[in-house]
Protein backbone atom coordinates (compact mmCIF):
# COMPACT_ATOMS: atom_id res chain seq x y z
CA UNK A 1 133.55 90.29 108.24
CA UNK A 2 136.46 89.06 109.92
CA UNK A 3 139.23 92.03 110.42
CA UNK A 4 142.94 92.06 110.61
CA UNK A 5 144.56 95.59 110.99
CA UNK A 6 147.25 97.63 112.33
CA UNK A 7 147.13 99.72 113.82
CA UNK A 8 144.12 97.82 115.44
CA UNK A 9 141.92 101.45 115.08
CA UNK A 10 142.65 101.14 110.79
CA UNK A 11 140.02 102.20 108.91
CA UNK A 12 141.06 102.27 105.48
CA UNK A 13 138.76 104.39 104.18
CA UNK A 14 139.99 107.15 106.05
CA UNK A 15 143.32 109.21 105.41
CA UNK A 16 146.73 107.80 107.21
CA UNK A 17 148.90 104.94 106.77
CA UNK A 18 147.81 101.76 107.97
CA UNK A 19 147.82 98.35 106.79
CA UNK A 20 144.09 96.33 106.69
CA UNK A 21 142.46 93.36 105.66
CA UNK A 22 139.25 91.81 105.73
CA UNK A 23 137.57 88.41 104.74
CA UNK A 24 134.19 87.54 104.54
CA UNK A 25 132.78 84.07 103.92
CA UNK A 26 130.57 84.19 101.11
CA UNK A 27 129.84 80.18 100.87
CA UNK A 28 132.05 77.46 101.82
CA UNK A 29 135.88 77.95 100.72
CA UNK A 30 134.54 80.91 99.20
CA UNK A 31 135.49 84.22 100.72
CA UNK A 32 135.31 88.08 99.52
CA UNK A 33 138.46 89.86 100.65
CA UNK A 34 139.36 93.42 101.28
CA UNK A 35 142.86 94.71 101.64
CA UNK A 36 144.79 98.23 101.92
CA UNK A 37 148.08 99.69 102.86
CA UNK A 38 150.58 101.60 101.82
CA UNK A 39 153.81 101.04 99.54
CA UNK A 40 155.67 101.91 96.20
CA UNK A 41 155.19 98.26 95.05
CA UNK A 42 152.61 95.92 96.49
CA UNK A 43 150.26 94.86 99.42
CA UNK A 44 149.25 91.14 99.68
CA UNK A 45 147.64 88.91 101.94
CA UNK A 46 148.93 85.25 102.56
CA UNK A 47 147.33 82.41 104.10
CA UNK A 48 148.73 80.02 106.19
CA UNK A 49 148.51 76.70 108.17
CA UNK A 50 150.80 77.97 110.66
CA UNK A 51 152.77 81.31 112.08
CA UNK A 52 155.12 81.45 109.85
CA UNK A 53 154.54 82.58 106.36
CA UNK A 54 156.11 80.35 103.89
CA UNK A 55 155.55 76.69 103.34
CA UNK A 56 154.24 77.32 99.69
CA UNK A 57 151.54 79.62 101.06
CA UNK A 58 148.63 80.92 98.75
CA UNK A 59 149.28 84.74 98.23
CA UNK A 60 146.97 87.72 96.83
CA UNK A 61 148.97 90.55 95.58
CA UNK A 62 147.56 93.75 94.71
CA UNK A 63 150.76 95.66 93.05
CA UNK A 64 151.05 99.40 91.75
CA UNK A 65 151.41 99.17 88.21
CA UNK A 66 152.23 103.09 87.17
CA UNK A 67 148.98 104.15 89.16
CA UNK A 68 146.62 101.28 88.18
CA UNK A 69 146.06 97.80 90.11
CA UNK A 70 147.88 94.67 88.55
CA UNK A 71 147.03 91.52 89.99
CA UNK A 72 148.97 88.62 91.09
CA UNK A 73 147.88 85.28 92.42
CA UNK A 74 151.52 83.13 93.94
CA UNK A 75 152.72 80.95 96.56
CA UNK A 76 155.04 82.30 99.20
CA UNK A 77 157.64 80.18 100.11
CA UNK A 78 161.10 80.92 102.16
CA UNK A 79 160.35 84.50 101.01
CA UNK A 80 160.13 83.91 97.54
CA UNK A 81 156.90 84.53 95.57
CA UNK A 82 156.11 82.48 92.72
CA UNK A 83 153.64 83.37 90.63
CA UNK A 84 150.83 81.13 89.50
CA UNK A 85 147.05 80.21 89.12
CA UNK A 86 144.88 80.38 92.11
CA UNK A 87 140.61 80.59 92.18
CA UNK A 88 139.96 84.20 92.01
CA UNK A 89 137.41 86.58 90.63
CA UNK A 90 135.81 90.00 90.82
CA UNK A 91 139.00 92.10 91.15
CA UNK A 92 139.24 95.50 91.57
CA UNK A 93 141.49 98.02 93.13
CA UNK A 94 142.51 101.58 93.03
CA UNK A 95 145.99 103.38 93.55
CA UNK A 96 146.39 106.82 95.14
CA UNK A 97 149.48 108.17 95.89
CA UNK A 98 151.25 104.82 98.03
CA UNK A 99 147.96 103.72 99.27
CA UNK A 100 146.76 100.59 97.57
CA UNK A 101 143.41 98.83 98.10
CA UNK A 102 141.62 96.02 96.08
CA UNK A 103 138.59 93.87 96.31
CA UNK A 104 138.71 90.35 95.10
CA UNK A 105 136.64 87.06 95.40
CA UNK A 106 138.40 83.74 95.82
CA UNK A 107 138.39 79.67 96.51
CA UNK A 108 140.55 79.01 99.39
CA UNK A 109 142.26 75.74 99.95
CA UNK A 110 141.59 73.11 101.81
CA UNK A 111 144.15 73.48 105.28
CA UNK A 112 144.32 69.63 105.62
CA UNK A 113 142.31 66.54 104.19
CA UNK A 114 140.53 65.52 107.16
CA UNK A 115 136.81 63.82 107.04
CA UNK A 116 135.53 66.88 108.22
CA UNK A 117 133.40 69.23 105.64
CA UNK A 118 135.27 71.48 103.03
CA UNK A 119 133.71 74.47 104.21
CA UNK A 120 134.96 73.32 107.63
CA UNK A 121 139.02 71.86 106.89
CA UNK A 122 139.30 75.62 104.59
CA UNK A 123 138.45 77.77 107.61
CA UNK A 124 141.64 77.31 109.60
CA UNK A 125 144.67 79.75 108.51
CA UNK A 126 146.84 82.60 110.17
CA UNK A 127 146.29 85.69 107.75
CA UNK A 128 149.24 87.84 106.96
CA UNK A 129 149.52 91.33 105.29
CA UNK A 130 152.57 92.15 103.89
CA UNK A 131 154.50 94.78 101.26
CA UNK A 132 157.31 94.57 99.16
CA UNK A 133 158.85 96.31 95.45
CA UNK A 134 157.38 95.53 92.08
CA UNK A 135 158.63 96.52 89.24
CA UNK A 136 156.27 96.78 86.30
CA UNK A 137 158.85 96.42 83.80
CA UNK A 138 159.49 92.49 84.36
CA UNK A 139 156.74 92.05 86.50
CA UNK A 140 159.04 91.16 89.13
CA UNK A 141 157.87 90.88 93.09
CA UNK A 142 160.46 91.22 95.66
CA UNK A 143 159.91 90.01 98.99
CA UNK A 144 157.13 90.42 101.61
CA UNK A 145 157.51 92.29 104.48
CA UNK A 146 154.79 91.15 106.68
CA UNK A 147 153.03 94.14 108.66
CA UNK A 148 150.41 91.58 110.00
CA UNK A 149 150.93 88.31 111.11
CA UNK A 150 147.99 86.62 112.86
CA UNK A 151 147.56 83.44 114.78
CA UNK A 152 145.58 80.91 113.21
CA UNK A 153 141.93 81.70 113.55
CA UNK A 154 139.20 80.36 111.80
CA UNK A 155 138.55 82.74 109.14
CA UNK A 156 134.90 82.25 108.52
CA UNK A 157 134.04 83.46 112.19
CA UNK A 158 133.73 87.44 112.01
CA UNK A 159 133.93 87.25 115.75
CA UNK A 160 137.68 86.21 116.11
CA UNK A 161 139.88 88.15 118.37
CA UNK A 162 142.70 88.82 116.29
CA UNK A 163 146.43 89.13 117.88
CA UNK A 164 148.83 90.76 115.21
CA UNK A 165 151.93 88.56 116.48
CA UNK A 166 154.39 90.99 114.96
CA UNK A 167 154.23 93.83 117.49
CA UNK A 168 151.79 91.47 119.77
CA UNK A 169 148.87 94.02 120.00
CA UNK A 170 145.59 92.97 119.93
CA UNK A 171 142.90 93.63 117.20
CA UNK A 172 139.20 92.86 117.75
CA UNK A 173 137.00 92.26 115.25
CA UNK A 174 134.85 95.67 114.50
CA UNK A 175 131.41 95.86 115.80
CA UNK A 176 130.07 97.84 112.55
CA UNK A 177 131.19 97.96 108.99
CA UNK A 178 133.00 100.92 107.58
CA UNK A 179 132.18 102.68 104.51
CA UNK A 180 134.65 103.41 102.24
CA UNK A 181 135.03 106.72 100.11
CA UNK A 182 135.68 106.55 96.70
CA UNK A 183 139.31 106.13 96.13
CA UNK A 184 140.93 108.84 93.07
CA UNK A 185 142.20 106.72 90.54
CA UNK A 186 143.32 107.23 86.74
CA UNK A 187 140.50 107.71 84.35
CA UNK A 188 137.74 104.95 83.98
CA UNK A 189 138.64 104.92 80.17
CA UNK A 190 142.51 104.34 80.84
CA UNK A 191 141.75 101.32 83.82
CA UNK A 192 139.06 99.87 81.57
CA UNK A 193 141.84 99.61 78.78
CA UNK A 194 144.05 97.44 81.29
CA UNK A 195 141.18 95.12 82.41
CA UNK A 196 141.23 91.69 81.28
CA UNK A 197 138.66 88.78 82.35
CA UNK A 198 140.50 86.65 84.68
CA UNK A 199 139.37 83.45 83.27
CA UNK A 200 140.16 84.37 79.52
CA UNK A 201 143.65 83.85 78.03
CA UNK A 202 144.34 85.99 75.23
CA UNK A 203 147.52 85.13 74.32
CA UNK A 204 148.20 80.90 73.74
CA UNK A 205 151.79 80.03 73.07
CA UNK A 206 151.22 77.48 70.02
CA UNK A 207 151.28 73.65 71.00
CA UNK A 208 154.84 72.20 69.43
CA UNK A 209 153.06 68.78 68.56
CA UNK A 210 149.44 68.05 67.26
CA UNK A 211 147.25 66.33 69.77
CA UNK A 212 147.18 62.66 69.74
CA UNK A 213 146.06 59.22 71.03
CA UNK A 214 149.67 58.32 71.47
CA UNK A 215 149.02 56.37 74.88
CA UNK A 216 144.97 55.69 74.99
CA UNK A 217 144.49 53.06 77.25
CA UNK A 218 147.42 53.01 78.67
CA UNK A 219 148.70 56.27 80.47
CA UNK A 220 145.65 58.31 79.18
CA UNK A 221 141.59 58.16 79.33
CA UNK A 222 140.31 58.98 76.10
CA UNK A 223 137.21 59.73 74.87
CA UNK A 224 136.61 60.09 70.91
CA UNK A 225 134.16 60.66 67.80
CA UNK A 226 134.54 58.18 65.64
CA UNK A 227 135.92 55.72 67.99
CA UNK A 228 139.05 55.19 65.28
CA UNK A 229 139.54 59.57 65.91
CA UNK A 230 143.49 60.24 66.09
CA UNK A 231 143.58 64.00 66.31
CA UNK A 232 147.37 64.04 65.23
CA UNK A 233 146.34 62.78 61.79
CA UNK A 234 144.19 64.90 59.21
CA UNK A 235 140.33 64.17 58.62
CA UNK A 236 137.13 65.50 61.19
CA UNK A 237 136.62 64.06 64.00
CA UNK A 238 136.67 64.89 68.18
CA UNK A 239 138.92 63.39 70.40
CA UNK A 240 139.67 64.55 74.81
CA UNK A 241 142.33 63.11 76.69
CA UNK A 242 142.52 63.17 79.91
CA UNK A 243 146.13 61.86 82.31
CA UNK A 244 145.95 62.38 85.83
CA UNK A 245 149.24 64.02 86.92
CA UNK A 246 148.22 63.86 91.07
CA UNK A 247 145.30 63.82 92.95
CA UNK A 248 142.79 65.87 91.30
CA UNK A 249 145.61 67.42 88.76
CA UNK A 250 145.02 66.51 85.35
CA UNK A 251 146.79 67.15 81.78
CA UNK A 252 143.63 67.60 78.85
CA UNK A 253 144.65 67.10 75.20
CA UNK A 254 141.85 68.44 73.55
CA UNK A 255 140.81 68.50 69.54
CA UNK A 256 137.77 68.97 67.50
CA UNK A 257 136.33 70.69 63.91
CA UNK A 258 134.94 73.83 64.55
CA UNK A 259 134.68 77.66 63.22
CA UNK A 260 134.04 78.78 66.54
CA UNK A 261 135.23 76.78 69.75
CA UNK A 262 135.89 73.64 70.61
CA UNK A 263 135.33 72.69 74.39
CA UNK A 264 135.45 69.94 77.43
CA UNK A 265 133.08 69.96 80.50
CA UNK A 266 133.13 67.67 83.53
CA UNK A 267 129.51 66.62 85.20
CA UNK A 268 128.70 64.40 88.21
CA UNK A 269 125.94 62.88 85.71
CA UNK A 270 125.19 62.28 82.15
CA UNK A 271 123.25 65.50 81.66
CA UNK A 272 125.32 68.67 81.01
CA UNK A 273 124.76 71.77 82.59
CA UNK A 274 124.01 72.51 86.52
CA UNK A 275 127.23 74.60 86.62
CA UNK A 276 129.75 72.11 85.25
CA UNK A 277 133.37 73.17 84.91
CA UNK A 278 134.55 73.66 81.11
CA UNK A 279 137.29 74.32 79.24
CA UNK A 280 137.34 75.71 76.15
CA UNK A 281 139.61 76.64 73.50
CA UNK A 282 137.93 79.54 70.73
CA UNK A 283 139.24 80.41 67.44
CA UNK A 284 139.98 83.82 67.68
CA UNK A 285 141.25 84.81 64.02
CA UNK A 286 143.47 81.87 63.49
CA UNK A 287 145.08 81.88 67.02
CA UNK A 288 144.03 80.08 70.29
CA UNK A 289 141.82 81.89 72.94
CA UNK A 290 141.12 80.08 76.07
CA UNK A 291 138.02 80.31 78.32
CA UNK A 292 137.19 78.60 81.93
CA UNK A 293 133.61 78.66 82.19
CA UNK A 294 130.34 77.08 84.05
CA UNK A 295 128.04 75.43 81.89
CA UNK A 296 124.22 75.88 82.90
CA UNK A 297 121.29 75.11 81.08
CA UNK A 298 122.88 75.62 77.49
CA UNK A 299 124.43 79.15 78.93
CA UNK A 300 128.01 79.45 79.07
CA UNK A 301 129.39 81.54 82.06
CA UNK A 302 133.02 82.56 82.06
CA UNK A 303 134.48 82.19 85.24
CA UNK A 304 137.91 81.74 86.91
CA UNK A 305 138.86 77.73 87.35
CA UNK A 306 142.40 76.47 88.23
CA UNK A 307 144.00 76.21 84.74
CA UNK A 308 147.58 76.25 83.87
CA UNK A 309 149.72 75.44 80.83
CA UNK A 310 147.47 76.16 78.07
CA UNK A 311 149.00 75.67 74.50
CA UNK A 312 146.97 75.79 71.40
CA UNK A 313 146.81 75.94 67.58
CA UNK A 314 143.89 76.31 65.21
CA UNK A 315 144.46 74.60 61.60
CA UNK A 316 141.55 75.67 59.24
CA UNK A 317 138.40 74.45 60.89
CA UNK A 318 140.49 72.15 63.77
CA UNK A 319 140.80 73.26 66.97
CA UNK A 320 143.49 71.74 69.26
CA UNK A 321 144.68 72.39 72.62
CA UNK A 322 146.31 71.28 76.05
CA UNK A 323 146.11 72.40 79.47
CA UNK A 324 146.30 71.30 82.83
CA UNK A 325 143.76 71.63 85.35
CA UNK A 326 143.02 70.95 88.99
CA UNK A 327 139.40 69.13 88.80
CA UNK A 328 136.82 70.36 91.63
CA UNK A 329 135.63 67.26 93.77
CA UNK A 330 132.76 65.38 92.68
CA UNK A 331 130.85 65.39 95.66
CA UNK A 332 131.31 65.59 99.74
CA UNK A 333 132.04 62.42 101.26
CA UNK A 334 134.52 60.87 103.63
CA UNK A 335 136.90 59.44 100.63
CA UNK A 336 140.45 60.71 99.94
CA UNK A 337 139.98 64.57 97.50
CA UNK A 338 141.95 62.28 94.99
CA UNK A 339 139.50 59.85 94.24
CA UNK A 340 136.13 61.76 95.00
CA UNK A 341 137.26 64.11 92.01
CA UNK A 342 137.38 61.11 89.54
CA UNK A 343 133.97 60.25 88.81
CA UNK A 344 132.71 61.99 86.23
CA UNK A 345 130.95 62.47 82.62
CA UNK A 346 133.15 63.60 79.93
CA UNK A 347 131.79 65.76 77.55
CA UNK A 348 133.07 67.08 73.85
CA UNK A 349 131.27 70.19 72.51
CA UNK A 350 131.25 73.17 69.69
CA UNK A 351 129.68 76.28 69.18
CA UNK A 352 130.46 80.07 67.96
CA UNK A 353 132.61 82.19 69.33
CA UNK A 354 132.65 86.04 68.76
CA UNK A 355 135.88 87.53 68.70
CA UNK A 356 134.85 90.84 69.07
CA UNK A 357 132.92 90.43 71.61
CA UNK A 358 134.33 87.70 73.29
CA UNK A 359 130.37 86.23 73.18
CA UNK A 360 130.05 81.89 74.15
CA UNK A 361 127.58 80.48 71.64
CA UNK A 362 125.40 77.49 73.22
CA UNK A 363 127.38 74.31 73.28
CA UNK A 364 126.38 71.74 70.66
CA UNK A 365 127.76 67.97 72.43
CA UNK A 366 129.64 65.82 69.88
CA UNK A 367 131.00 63.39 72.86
CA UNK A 368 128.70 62.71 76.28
CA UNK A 369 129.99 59.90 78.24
CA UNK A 370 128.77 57.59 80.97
CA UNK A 371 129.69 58.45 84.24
CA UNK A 372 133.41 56.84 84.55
CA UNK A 373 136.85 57.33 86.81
CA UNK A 374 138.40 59.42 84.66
CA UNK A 375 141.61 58.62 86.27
CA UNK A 376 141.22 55.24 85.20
CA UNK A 377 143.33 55.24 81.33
CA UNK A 378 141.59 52.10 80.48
CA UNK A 379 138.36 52.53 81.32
CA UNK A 380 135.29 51.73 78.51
CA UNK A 381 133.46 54.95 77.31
CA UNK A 382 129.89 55.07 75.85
CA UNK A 383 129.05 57.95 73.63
CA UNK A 384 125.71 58.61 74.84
CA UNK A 385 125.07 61.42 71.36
CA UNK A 386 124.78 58.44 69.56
CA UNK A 387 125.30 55.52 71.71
CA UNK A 388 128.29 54.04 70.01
CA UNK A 389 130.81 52.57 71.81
CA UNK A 390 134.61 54.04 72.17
CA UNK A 391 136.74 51.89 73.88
CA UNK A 392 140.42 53.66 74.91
CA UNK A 393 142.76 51.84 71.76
CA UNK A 394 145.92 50.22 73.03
CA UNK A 395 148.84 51.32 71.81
CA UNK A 396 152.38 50.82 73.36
CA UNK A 397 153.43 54.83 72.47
CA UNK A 398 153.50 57.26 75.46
CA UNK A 399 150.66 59.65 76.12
CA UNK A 400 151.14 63.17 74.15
CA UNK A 401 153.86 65.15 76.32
CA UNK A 402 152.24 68.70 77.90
CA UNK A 403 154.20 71.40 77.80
CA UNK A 404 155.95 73.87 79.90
CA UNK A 405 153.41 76.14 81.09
CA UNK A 406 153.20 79.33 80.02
CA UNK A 407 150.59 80.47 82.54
CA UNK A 408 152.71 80.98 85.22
CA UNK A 409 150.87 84.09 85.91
CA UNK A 410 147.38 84.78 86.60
CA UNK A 411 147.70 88.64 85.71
CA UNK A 412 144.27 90.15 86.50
CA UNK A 413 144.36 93.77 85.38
CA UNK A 414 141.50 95.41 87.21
CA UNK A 415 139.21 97.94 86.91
CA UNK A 416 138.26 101.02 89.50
CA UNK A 417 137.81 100.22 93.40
CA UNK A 418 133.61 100.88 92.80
CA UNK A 419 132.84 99.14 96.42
CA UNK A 420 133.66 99.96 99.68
CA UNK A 421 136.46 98.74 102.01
CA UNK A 422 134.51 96.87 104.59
């Protein structure tokens, strides 16, 4: 583990003020993160592609809530945190007193697009810790005080020397791991009322306009059962736009018959599963609940994916919904990020959805497409469930009109600290 402290003797598991945190690669641009110090409001750590925090700079705030852990995902920029939807999992966290410490799992971004590896280009940041007010009425951050400030190091090497270039004192990595004691927290029953599954949104703000094929073929890829499907109109059928905003940003428009869930995955061939990104869109007793999962072997696995925007409405039996989401890349290679993360298989799929238990039924495919550039509005779709032919329609209407997002926070209430500050 690669560790950033100050004073440079921290241990955070031990009484005293001091400010701490940790990284460890787990695979790739995935890294497990440990942080701690002390304040009324928050602790975060920032990452950056240079000294100076700012510059739109992916943030992890771990924020004192009353005496439980609410977290934050933002960008930092010109000392102003934004809030909005980074890759994270596995949060947890613990207040006591002013000291705050959380765990928490998460997909860092690339520094640069280079033709080097993604494991490699994502290693390369300066790592700040910083503290600032919250207040848990509005959910309002103030701005970060930085406490730690490194130089840019690559983060993946546990190794690094570390130089904290806010007081200029040196901290080396530690030779051993420290084990942390149990943190005091509220009760287990009170934080396991507060803890929400990062990748689930429970409340949908309802979509303003039905879903339609307004602009197939022309601004938007769309993929549809019967090939005649216009989801704004009444009658059963399945229907998934897809518009690429930027890069590997897209807008979905998503709509299908279902008592259950209606869903979207993304594959690198025509076969779905092998831990394919999906979307999904449940009816939970007449209102929208939305799911990011990974699809493998029939099994869906809720997980966090970059989402944002989600609206939704459920009609009887139809399902509808929009979002926008940032598309993982398609494979390694020395193209442009932008046009590796176009070629895919588009798939359309139902199943039941528990809404007590929040339980994923096996997906049942009612769209499977070829492989295609799904960037590409015009492209030709086959329907490989029953090998007819959709073709995106013409039309000179715009493409259905997202909008504004309503996930502008990814607010990850979290359980007890159960594992140890490395």
């Amino acid at each position: 583990m690669l560790c950033a402290a100050e004073p440079s003797t921290c241990d955070p598991s031990q009484s005293g003020s001091c400010f701490f945190c940790g990284a460890k690669q787990s695979s790739g641009s995935n890294f497990e993160f440990s942080l701690s110090g002390e304040s009324e409001g928050y602790v975060a750590a920032s990452l950056s592609t240079d000294t100076t925090a700012g510059g739109n700079d992916p943030t992890y705030i771990c924020a004192n809530d009353n005496g439980v852990i609410k977290f934050f995902s933002a960008l930092l920029d010109n000392d102003v945190l934004t809030v909005t939807t980074l890759a994270v999992t596995n949060v947890k966290g613990s207040v006591n007193g002013n000291k705050i410490q959380c765990t928490f799992s998460a997909t860092i971004p690339a520094a640069s697009v280079s033709r080097r590896s993604l494991s490699i280009r994502a290693q390369s940041f300066s790592l700040s810790v910083s503290t600032g007010a919250f207040n848990s009425t509005s959910d309002s951050l103030g701005s970060p005080t930085a406490k730690v400030q490194t130089d840019v190091i690559n983060i993946a090497n546990s190794t690094s020397t570390i130089t904290n270039l806010i007081n200029t004192t040196t901290t080396a990595a530690a030779a051993t791991e420290t084990t942390a004691a149990t943190a005091t927290t509220r009760t287990t029953a009170a934080a396991t009322t507060r803890t929400t599954a990062a990748a689930t949104t429970s409340t949908v703000p309802p979509l303003e306009t039905p879903v339609s094929s307004a602009g197939c073929g022309i601004s938007m890829l769309c993929a549809a059962e019967p090939s005649t499907c216009d989801p704004s109109q009444s009658g059963s059928c399945f229907f998934c736009g897809a518009k690429q905003s930027s890069g590997s940003n897209f807008e979905f428009s998503l709509s299908g018959e279902s008592e259950g869930y209606v869903a979207a995955s993304l594959s690198t061939d025509t076969t779905a599963g092998g831990n394919d990104p999906t979307y999904i869109c449940a009816n939970d007793n007449g209102v929208i609940k939305f799911f990011s999962a990974l699809l493998d072997n029939d099994v869906l696995t809720v997980t966090t994916l970059a989402v944002t925007n989600v609206k939704g409405s459920v009609n009887g039996n139809n399902i509808q919904c929009t979002f926008s989401a940032t598309i993982p890349a398609a494979s390694v290679s020395r193209r442009s990020l932008s046009i590796r993360a176009q070629r895919f298989s588009m798939s359309v799929s139902t199943g039941a959805f528990n809404s007590t238990s929040d339980s994923l039924g096996s997906p049942t495919a009612k769209i499977q497409t070829n492989v295609i550039d799904i960037a590409n509005s015009n492209a030709t779709i086959d329907n490989l469930v029953n090998t007819a032919t959709t073709t995106a329609t013409p039309t000179t209407s715009h493409a259905v009109t997202l909008q504004q997002s309503f996930m502008q926070a990814l607010l990850v209430t979290v359980g007890v600290l159960g594992l140890a500050m490395l």
